[in-house]
C-alpha atoms as a PDB file:
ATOM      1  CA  UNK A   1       0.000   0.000   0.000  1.00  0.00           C
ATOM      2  CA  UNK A   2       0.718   3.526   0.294  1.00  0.00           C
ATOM      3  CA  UNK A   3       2.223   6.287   2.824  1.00  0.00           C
ATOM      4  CA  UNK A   4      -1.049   6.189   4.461  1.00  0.00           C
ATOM      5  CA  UNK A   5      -1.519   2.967   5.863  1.00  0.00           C
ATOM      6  CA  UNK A   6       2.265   3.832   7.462  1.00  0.00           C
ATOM      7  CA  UNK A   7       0.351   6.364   9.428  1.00  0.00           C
ATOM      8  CA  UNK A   8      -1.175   5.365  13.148  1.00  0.00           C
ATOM      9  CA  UNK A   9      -5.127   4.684  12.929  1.00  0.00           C
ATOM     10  CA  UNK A  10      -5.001   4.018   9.184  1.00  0.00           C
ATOM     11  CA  UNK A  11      -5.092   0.559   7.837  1.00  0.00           C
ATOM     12  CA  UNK A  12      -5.620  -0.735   4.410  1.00  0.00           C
ATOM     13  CA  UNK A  13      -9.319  -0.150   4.152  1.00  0.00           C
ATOM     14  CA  UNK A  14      -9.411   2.709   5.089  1.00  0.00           C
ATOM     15  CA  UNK A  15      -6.187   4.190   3.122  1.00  0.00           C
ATOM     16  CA  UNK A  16      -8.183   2.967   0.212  1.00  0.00           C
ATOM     17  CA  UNK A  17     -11.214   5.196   1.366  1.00  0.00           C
ATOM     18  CA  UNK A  18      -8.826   8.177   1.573  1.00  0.00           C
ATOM     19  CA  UNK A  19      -7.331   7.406  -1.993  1.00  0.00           C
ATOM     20  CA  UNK A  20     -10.795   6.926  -3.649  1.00  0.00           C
ATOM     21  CA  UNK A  21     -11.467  10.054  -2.625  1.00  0.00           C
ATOM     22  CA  UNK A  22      -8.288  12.016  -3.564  1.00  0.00           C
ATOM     23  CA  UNK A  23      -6.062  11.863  -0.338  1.00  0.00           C
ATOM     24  CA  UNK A  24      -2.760   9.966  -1.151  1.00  0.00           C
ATOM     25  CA  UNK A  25      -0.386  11.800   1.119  1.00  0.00           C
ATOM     26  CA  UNK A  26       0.039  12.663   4.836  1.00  0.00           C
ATOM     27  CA  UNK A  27       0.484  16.541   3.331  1.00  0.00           C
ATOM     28  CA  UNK A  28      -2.622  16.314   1.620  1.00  0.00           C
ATOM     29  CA  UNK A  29      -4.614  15.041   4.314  1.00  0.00           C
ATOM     30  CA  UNK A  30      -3.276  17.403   7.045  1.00  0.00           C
ATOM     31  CA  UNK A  31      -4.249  20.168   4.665  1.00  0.00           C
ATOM     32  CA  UNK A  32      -7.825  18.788   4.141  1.00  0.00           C
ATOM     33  CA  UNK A  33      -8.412  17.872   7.828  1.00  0.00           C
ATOM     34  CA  UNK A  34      -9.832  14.815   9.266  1.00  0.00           C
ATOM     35  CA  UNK A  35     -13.533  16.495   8.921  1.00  0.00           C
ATOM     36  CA  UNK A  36     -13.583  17.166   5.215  1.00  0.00           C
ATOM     37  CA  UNK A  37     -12.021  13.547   4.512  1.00  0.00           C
ATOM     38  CA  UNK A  38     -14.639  12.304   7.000  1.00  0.00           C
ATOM     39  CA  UNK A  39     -17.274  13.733   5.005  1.00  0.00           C
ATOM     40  CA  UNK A  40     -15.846  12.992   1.143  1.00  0.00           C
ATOM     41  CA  UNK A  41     -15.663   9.200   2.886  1.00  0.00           C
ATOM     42  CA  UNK A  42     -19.015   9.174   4.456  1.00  0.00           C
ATOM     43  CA  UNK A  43     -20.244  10.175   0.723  1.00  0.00           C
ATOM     44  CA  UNK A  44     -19.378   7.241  -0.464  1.00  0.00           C
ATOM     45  CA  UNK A  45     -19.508   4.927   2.284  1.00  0.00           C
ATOM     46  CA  UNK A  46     -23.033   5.353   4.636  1.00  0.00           C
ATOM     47  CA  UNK A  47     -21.239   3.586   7.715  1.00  0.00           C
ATOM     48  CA  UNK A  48     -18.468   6.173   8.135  1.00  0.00           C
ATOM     49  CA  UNK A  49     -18.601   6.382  11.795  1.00  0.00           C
ATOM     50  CA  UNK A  50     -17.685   8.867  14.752  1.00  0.00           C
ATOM     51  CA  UNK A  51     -14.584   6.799  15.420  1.00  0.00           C
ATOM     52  CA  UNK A  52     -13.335   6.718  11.205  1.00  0.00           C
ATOM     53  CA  UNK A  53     -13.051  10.634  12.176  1.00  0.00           C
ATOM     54  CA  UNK A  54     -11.594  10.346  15.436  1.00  0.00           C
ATOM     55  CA  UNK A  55      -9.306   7.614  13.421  1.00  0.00           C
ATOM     56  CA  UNK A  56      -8.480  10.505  10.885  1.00  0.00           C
ATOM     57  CA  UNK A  57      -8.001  12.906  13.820  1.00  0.00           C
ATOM     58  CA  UNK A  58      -5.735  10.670  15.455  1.00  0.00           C
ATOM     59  CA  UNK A  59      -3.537  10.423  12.355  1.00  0.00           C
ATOM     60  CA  UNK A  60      -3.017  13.832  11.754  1.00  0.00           C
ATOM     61  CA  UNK A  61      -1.413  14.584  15.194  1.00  0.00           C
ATOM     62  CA  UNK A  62       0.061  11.241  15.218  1.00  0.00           C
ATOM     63  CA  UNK A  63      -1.263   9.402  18.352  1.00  0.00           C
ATOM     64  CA  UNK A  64      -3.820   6.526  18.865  1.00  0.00           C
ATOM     65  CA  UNK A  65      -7.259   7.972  18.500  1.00  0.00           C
ATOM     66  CA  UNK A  66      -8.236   6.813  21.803  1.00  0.00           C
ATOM     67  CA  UNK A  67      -5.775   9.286  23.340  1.00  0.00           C
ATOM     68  CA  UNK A  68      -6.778  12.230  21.530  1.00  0.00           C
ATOM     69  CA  UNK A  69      -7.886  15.148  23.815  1.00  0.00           C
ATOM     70  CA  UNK A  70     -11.058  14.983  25.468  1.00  0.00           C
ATOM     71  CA  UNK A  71     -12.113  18.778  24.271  1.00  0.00           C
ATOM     72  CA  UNK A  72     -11.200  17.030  20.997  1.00  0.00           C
ATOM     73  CA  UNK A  73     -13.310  14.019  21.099  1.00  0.00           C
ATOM     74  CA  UNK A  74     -16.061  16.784  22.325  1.00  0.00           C
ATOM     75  CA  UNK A  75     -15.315  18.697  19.182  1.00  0.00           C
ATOM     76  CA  UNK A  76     -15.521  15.779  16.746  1.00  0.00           C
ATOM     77  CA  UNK A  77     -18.641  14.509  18.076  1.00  0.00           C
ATOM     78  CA  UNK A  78     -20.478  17.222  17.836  1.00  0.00           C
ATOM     79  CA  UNK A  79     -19.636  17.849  14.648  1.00  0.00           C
ATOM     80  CA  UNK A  80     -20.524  14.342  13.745  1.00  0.00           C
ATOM     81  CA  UNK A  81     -23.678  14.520  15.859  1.00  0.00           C
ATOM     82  CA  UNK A  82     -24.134  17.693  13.764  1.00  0.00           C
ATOM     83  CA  UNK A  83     -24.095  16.165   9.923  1.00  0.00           C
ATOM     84  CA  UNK A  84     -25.280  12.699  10.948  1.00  0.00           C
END
């Protein structure tokens, strides 16, 4: 596979997701953000979930998703609670 599935929270799936929809590099999905790549994903796929953005989140700044700040996880949440 490519860079992606190098990165922490993103396997082969879901690198596949990202590339489908036009994210191939770390740069490019840093500059997109994990909510705009969460949405061009959950345009495509219906069962893009809360924790496919945390995951996205997570591999931006490079830790485990699961440890992400909890006014993070706040932030992502309602924003998924917002456009689900």
């Amino acid at each position: 596979m490519g860079e992606l599935s190098n990165l922490i929270n993103i396997g082969k799936e879901l690198e596949k997701q990202l590339n489908r929809v036009g994210v191939k590099t770390f740069d490019e999905l840093k500059i997109i953000g994990s909510k705009k790549a969460w949405l061009k994903i959950r345009d495509m796929d219906s069962s893009a979930c809360y924790n496919r953005l945390c995951a996205l989140e997570g591999a931006i700044q490079g830790i485990k998703w699961h440890y992400l700040p909890e006014e993070i996880k706040k932030e992502l949440k309602e924003f998924y609670t917002h456009v689900s």
